[in-house]
Protein backbone atom coordinates (compact mmCIF):
# COMPACT_ATOMS: atom_id res chain seq x y z
CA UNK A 1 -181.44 10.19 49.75
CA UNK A 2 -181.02 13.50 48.22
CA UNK A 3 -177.36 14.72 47.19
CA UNK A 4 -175.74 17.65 45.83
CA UNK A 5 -174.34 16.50 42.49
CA UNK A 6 -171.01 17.42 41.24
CA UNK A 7 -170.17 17.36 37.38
CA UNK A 8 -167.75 13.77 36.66
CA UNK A 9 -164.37 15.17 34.98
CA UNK A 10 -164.21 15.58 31.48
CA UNK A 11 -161.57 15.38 28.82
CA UNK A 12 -161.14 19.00 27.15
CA UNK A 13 -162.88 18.58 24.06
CA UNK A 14 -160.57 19.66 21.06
CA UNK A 15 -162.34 21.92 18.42
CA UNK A 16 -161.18 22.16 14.87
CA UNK A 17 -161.84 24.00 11.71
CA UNK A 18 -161.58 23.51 8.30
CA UNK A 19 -160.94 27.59 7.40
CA UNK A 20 -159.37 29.83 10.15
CA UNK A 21 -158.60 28.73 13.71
CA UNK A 22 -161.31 30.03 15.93
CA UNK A 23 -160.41 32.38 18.62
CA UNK A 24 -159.26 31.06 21.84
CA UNK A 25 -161.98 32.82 24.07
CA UNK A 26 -164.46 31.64 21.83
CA UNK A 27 -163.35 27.92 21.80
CA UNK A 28 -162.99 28.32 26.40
CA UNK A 29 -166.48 29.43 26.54
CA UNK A 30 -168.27 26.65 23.97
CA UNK A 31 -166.18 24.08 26.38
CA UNK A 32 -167.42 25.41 29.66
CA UNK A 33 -170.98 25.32 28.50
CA UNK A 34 -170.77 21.82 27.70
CA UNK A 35 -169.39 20.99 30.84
CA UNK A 36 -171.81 23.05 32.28
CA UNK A 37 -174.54 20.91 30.45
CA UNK A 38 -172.97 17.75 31.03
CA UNK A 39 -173.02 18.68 34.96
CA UNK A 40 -177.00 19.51 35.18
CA UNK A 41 -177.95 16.30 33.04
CA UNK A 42 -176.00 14.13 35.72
CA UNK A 43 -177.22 15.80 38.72
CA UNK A 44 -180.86 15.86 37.06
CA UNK A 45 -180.52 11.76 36.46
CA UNK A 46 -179.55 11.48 39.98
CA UNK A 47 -181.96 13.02 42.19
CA UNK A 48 -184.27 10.12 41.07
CA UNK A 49 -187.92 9.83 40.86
CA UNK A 50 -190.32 12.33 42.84
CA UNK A 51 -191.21 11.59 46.82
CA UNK A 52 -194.48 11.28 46.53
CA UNK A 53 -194.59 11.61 50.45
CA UNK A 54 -193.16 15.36 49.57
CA UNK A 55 -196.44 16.30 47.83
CA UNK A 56 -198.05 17.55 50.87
CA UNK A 57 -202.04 17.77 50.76
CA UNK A 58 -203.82 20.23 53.03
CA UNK A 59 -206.60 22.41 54.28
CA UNK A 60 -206.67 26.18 55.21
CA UNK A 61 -208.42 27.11 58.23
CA UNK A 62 -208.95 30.30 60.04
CA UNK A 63 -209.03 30.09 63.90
CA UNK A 64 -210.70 32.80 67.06
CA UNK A 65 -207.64 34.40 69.23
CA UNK A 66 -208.25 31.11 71.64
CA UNK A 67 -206.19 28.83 68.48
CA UNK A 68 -209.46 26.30 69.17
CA UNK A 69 -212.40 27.95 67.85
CA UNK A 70 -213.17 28.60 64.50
CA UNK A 71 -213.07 31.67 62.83
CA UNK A 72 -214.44 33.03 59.51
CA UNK A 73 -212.55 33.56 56.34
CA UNK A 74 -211.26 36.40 55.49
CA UNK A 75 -212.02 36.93 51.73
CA UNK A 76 -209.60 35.59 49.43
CA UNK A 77 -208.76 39.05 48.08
CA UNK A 78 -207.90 40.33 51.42
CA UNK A 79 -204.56 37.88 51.87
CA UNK A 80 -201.75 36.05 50.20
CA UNK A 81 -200.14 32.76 51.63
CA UNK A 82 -196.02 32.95 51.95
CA UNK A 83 -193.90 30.06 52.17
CA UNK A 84 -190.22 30.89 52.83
CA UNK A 85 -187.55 28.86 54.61
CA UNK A 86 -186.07 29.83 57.91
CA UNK A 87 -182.40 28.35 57.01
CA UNK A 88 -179.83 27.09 59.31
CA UNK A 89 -181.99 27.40 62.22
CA UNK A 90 -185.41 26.68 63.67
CA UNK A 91 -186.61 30.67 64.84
CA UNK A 92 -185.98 33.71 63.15
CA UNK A 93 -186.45 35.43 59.97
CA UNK A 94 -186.30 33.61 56.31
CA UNK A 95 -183.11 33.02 54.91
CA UNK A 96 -184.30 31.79 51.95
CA UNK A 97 -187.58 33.57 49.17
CA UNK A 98 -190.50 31.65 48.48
CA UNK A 99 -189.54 28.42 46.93
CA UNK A 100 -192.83 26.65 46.39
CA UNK A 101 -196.22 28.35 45.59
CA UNK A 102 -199.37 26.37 46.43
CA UNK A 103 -202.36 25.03 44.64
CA UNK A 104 -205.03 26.14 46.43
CA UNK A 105 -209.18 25.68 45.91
CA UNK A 106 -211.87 27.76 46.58
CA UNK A 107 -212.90 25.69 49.48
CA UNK A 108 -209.06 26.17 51.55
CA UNK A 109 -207.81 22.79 49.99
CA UNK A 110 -204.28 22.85 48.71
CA UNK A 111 -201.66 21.36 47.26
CA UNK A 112 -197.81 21.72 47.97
CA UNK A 113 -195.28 19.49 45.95
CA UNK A 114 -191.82 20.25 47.61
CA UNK A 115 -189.91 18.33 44.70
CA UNK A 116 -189.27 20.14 41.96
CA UNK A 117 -187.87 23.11 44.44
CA UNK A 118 -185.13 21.06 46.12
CA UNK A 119 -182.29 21.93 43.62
CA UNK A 120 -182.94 25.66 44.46
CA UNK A 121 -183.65 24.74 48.35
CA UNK A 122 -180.38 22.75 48.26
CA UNK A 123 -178.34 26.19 47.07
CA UNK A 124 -179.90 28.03 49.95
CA UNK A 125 -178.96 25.96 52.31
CA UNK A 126 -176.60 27.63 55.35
CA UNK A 127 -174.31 26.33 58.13
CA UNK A 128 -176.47 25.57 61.41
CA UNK A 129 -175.93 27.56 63.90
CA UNK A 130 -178.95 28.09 66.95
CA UNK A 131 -180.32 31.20 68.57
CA UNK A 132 -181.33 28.65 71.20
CA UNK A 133 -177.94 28.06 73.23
CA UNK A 134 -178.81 25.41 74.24
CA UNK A 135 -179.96 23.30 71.31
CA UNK A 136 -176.94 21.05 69.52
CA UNK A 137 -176.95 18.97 66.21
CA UNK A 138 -174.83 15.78 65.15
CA UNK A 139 -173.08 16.07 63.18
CA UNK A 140 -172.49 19.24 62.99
CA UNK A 141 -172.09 19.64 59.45
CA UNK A 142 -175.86 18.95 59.01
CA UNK A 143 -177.87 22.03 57.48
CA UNK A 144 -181.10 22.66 58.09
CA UNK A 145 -184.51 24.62 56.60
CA UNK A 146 -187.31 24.96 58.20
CA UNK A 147 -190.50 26.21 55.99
CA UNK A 148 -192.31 28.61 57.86
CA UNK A 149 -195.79 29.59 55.90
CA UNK A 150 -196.88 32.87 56.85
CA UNK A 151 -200.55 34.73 55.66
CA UNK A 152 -199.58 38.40 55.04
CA UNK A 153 -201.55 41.28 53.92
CA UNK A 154 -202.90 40.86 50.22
CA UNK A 155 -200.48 44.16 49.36
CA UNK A 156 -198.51 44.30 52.45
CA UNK A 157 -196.30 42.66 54.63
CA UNK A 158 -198.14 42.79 57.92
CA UNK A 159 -199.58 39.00 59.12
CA UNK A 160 -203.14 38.92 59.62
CA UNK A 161 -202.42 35.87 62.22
CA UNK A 162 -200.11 33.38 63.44
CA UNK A 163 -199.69 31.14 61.48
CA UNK A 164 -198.61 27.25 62.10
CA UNK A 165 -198.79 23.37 60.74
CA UNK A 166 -201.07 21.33 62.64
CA UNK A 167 -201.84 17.26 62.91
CA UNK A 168 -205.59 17.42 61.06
CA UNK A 169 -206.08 14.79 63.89
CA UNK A 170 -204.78 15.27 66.65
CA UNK A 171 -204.52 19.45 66.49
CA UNK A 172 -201.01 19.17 67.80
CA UNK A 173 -198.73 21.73 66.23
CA UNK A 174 -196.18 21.24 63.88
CA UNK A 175 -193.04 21.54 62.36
CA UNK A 176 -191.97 20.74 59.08
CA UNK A 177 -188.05 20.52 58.53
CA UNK A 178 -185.68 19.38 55.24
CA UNK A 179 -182.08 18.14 56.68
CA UNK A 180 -179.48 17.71 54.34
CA UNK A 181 -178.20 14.04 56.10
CA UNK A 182 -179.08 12.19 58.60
CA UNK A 183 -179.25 13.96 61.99
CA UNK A 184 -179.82 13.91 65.68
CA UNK A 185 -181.36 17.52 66.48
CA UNK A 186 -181.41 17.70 70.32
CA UNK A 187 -181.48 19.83 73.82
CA UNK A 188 -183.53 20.87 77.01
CA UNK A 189 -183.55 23.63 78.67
CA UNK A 190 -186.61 25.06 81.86
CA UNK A 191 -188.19 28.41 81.00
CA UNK A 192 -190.61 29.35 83.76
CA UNK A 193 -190.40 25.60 85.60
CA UNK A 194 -190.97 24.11 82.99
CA UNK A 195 -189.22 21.36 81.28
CA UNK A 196 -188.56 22.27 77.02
CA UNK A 197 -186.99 19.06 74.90
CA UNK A 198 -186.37 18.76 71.73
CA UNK A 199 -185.23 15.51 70.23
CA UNK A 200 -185.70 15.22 66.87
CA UNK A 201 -184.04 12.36 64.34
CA UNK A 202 -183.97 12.10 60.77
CA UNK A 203 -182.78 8.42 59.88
CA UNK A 204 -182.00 10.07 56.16
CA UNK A 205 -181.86 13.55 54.20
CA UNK A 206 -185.10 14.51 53.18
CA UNK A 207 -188.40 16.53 54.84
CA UNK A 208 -189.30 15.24 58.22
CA UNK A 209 -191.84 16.76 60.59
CA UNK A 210 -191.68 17.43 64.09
CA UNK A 211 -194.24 17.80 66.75
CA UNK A 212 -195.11 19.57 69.58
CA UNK A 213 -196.46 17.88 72.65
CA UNK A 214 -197.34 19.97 75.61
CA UNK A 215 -198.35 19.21 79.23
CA UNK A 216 -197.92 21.45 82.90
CA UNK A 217 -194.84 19.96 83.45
CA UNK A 218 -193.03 19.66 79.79
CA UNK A 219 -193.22 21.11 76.14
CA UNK A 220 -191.66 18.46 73.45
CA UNK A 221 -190.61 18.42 70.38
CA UNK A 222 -190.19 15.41 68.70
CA UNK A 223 -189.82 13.87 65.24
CA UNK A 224 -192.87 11.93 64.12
CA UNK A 225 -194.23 10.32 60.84
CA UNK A 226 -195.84 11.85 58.14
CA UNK A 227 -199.23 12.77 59.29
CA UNK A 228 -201.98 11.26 57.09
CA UNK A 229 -203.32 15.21 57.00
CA UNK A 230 -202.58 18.64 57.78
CA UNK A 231 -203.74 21.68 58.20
CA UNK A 232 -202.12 25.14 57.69
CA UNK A 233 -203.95 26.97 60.64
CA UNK A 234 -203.93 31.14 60.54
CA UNK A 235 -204.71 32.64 64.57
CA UNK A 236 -206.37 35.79 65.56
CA UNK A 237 -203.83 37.50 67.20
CA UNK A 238 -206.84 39.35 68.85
CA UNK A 239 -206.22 42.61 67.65
């Protein structure tokens, strides 16, 4: 379980010399760097090994405005992937930069380790509070980050298409959420008759993903395992 590590206390560390006394400011600082030290080598030791189920493998793919067919690539010079976090919230616009940069091959392969960015994910980290009334969290301490990859312009800031996690699979869309402690994300609402639930658990802190499971009568959302592959799908918006 992941944790946000807080230096042990420390003795003040008396300083002496064998010509003049240094100066007092000068002694303060040297002792707060140590400390300072001393608090990133525990924290550093206790985050443990790498998840090696955070090391996300996946495959780019390009899709028509109908999200089914495919669609050809743009060429590589012509966009950029972005990968910021939407924190504190599902929807709505990043709260925290571009954490993690992925590897990613000439033939849409890529790789994403979310590991080494969790001490700076961990600092970005906000209170939770929804845009959708109607959706609750327990307990309510619990902070949340969703990352939310976008494809932009290669020297702009425009999308050139939705973009979105999918099951390689199944197809089904996807979320993919970091929660700071185990949590019960939940709620329903009915937007135009029909039936929207969300009901997602995370049994620790860590990444979990979420999916989205639609029918006439009811949209889902609901936590599942770690799907075996994904893709990071970019739609036509049809423009």
């Amino acid at each position: 379980m992941s944790r946000v590590c807080a230096a042990a206390p420390v003795r003040p560390v008396a300083f002496t010399t064998t010509a003049r006394q240094r100066p007092r400011a000068t002694s303060t600082l040297l002792g707060a760097c140590i400390l300072a030290l001393l608090a990133l080598y525990g924290c550093s030791r206790s985050r443990g090994p790498p998840r090696t189920e955070w090391v996300i493998h996946g495959e780019l793919r390009f899709y028509g405005a109908d999200g089914h067919s495919a669609h050809p690539a743009p060429p590589r010079a012509s966009f950029r992937l972005w990968f910021p976090y939407v924190t504190g919230d599902l929807y709505g616009a990043p709260g925290a930069g571009e954490l993690v940069h992925p590897q990613l091959q000439a033939d849409g392969r890529f790789t994403l380790d979310l590991n080494a960015s969790l001490p700076d994910l961990l600092a970005e980290l906000e209170p939770t509070h929804f845009t959708l009334s109607y959706l609750r969290i327990e307990p309510p301490q619990a902070r949340i980050a969703r990352l939310a990859p976008a494809a932009l312009q290669a020297n702009g800031i425009e999308p050139i298409g939705r973009t979105e996690w999918r099951d390689a699979r199944s197809q089904a869309p996807l979320m993919l959420l970091y929660v700071d402690r185990p949590a019960h994300l939940f709620g329903e609402t009915v937007v135009k008759g029909q039936h929207v639930r969300y009901e997602v658990r995370a049994p620790q802190a860590g990444y979990c993903w979420v999916a989205e499971q639609t029918s006439p009568q009811q949209r889902s959302y609901v936590s599942v395992p770690a799907p075996a592959r994904v893709l990071l799908a970019v739609i036509d918006s049809g423009s």
